[in-house]
N, C-alpha and C. Protein backbone atom coordinates (compact mmCIF):
# COMPACT_ATOMS: atom_id res chain seq x y z
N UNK A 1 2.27 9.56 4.45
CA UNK A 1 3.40 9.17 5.24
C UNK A 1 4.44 8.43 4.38
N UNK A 2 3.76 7.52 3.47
CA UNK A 2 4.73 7.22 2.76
C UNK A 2 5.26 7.63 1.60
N UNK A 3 4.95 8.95 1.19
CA UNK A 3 6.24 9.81 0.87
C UNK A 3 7.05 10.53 1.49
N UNK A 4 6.61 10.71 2.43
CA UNK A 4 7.98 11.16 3.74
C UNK A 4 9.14 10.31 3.56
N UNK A 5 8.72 9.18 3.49
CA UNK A 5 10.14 8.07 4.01
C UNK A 5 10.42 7.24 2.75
N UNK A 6 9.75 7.76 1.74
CA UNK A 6 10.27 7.44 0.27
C UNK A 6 11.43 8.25 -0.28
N UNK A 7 12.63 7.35 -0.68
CA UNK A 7 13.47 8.90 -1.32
C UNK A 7 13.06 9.59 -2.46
N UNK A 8 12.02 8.90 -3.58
CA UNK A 8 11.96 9.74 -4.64
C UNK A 8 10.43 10.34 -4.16
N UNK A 9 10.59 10.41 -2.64
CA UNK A 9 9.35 11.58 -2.63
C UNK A 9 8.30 11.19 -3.41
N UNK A 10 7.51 12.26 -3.91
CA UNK A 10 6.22 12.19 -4.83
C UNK A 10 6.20 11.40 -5.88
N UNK A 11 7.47 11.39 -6.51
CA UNK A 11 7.91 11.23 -7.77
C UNK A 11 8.33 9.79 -7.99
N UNK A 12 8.26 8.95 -6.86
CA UNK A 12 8.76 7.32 -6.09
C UNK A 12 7.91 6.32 -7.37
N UNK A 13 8.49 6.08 -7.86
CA UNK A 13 7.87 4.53 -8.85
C UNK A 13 6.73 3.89 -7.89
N UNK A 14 5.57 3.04 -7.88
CA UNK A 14 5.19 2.74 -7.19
C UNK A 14 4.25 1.65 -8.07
N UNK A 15 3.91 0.57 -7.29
CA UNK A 15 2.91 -0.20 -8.44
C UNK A 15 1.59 -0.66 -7.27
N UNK A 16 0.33 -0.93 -8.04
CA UNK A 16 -0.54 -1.17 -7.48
C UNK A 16 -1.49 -2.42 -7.59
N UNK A 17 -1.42 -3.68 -7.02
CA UNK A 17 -2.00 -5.10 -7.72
C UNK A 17 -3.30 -4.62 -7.05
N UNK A 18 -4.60 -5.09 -7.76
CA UNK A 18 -6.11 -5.42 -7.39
C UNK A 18 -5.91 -6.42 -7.76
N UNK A 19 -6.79 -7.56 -6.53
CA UNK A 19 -6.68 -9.22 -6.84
C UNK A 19 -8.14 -9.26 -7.29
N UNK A 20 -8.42 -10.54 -7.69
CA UNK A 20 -9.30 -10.74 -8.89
C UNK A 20 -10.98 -10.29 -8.28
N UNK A 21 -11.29 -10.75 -6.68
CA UNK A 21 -11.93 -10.39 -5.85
C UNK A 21 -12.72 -8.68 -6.27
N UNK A 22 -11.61 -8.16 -6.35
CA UNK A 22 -12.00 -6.84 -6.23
C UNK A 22 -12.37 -6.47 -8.07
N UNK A 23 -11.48 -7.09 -9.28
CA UNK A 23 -11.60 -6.46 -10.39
C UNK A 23 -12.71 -7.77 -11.22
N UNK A 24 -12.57 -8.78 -10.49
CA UNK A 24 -13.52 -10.16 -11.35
C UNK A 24 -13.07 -10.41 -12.21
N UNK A 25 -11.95 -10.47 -12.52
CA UNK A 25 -10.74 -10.08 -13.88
C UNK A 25 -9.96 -11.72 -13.29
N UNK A 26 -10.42 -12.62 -13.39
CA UNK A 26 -9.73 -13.80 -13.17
C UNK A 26 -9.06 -14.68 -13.68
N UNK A 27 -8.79 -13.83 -15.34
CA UNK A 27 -7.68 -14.68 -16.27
C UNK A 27 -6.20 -13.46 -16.57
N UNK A 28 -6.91 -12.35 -16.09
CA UNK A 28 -5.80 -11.27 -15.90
C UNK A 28 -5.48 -10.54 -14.82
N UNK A 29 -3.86 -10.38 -14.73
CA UNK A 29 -3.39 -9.70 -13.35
C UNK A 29 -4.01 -8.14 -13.71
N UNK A 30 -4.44 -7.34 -12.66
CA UNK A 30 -4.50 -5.49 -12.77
C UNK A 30 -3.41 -5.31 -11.90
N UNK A 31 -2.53 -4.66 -12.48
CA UNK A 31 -1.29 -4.14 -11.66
C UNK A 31 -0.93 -2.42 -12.45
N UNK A 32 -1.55 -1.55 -11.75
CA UNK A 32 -0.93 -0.34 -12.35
C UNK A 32 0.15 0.22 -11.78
N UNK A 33 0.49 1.17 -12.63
CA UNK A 33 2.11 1.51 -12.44
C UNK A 33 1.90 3.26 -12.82
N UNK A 34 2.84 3.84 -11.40
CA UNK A 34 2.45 5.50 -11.43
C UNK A 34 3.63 6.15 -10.47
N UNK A 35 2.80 7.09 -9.96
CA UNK A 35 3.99 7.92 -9.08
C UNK A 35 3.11 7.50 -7.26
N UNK A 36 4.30 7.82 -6.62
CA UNK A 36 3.28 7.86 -5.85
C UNK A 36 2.70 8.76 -5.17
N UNK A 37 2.81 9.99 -5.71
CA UNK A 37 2.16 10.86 -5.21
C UNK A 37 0.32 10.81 -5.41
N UNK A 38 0.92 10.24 -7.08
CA UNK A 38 -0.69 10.16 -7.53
C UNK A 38 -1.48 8.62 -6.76
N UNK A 39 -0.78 8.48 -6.02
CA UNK A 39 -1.54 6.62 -5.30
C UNK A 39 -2.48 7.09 -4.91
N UNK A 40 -2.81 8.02 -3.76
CA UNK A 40 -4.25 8.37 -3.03
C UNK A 40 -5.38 8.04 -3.92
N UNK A 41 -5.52 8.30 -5.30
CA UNK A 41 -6.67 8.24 -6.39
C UNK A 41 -6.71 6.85 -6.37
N UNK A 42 -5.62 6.08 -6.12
CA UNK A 42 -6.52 4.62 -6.29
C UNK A 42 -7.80 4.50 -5.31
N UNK A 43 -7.34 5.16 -4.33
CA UNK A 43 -8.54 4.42 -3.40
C UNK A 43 -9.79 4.59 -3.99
N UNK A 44 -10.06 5.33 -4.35
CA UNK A 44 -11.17 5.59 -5.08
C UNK A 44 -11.34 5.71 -6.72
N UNK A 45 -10.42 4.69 -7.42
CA UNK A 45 -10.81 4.62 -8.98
C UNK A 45 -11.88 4.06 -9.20
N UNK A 46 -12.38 4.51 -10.15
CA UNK A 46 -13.36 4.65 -10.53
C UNK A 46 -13.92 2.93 -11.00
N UNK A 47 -13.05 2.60 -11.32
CA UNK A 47 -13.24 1.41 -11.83
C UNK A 47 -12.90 -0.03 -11.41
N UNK A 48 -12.59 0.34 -9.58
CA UNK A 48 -12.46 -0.89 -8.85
C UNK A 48 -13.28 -0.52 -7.91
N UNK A 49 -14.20 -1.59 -7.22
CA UNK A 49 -14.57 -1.56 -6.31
C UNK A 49 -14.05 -1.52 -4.58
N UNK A 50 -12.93 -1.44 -4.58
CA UNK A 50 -12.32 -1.24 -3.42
C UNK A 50 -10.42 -0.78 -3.54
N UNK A 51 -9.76 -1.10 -2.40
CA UNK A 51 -8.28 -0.28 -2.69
C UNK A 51 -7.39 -1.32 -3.44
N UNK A 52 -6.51 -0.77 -3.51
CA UNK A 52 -5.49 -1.62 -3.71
C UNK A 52 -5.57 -3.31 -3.60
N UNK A 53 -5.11 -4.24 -3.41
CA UNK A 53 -5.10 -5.20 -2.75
C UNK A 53 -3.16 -5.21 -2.27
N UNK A 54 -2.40 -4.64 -2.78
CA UNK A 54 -1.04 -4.40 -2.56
C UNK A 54 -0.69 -3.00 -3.17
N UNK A 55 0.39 -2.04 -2.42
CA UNK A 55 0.68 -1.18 -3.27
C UNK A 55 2.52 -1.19 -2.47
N UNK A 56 2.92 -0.95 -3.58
CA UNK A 56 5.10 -1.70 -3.06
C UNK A 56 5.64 -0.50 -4.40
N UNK A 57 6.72 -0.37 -3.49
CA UNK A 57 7.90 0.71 -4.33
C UNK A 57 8.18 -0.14 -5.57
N UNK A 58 8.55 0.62 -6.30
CA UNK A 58 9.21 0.12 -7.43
C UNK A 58 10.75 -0.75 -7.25
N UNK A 59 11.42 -0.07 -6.13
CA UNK A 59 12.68 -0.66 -5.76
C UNK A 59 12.03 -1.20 -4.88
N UNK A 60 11.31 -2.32 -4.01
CA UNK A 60 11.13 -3.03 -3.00
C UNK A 60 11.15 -2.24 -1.78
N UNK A 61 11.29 -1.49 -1.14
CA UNK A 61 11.92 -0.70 -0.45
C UNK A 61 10.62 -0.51 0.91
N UNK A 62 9.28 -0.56 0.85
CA UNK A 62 8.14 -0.89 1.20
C UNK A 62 7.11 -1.44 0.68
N UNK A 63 6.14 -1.90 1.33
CA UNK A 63 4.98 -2.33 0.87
C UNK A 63 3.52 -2.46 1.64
N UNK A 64 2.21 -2.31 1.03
CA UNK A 64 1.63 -2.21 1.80
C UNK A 64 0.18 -3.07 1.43
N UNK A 65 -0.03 -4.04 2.85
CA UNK A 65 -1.15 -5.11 2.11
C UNK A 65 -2.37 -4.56 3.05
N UNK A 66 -3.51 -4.06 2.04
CA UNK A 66 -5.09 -4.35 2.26
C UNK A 66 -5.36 -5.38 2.46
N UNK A 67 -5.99 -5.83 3.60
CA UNK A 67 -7.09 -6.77 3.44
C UNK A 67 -8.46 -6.49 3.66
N UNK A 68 -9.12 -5.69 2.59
CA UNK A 68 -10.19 -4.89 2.61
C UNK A 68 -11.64 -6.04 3.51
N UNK A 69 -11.80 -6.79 4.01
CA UNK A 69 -12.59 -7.61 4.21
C UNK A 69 -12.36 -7.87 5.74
N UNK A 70 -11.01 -7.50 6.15
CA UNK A 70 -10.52 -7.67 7.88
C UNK A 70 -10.32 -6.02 8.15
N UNK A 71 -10.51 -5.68 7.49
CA UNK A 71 -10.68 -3.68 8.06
C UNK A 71 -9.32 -3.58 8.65
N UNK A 72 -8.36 -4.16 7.73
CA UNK A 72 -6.97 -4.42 8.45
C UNK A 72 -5.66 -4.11 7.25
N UNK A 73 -4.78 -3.17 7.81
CA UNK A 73 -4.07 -3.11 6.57
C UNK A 73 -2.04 -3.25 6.92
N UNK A 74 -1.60 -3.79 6.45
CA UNK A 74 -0.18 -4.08 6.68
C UNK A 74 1.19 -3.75 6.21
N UNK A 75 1.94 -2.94 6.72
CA UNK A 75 3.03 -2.14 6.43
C UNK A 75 4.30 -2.62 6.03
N UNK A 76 5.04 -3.12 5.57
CA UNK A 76 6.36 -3.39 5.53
C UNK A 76 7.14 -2.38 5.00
N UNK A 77 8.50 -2.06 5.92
CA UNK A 77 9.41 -0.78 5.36
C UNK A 77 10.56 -0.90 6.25
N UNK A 78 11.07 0.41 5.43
CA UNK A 78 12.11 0.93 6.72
C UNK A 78 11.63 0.79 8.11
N UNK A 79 12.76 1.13 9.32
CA UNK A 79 12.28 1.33 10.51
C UNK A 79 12.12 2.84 10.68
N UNK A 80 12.31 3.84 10.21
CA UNK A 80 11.72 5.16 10.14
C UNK A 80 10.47 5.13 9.50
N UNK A 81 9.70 4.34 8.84
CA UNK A 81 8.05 4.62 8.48
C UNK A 81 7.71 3.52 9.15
N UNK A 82 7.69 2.46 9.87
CA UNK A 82 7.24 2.08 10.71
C UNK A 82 7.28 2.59 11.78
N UNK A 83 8.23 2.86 12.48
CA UNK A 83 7.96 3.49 13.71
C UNK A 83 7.23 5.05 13.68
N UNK A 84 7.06 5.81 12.53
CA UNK A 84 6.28 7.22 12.24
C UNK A 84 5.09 6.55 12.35
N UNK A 85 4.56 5.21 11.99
CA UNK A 85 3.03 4.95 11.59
C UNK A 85 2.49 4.66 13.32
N UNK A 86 3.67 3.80 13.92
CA UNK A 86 3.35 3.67 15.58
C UNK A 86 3.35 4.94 16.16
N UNK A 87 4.02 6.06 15.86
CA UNK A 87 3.91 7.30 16.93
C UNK A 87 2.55 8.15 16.56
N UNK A 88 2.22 8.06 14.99
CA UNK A 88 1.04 8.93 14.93
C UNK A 88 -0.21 8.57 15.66
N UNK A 89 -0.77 9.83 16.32
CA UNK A 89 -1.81 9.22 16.99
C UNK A 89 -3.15 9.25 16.46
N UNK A 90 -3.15 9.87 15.14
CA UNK A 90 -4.43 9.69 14.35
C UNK A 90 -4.22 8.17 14.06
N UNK A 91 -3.76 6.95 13.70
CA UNK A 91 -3.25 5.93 13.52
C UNK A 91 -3.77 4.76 14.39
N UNK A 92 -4.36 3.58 14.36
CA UNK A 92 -4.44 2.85 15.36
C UNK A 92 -3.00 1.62 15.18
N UNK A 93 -2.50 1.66 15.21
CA UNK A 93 -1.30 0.60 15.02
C UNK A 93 -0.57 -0.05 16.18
N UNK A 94 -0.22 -1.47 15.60
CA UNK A 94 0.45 -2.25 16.33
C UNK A 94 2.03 -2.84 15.99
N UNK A 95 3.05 -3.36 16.35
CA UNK A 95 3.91 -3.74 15.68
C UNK A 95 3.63 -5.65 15.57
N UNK A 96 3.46 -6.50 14.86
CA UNK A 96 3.28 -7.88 15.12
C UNK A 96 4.42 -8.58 14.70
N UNK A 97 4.44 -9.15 16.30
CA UNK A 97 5.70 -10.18 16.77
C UNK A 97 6.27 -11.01 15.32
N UNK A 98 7.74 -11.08 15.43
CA UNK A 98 7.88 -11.97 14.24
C UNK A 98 7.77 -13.49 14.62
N UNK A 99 7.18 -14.52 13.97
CA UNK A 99 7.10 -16.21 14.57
C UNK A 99 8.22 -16.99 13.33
N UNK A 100 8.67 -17.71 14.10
CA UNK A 100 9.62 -18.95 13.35
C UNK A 100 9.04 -20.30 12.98
């Protein structure tokens, strides 16, 4: 979905942080840097035990937070890939209220 509503498509800069939790790497950041077509393979690299812990455009433009431990994951974007992620019905999604 989120190369639908990416403009560089497949080809979209994209970066990927694992927090220390997931890599045990606690004097160094893991932040890889790719396309995002090729993102799907993080979920399953070989060499982390779980997803992402963040994965965000290269231009800011979206972002998206795992919290692999709350089976819960969080969208920020346009209002055309948010509202695509609320209409799909393979999808369980909510929109959450903004607080001041």
């Amino acid at each position: 979905m989120l190369i639908r509503h990416d403009l560089g498509g497949e080809d979209a800069e994209c970066l990927a942080y694992y927090c220390p939790l997931v890599t045990a790497e606690w004097d160094d950041e893991t932040v890889l840097a790719g396309r995002l077509g090729d993102a799907a393979a993080l979920y399953d690299h070989p060499a982390m035990q779980s997803c992402p812990s963040n994965l965000w455009a290269d231009d800011r433009s979206w972002v998206v937070y795992c919290d692999w431990d709350l089976w819960g994951t969080k969208v920020v974007g346009p209002v055309s890939l948010i509202e695509a992620l609320l209409a799909d019905p393979e999808l369980e999604a909510l929109r959450l209220p903004w607080t001041g």
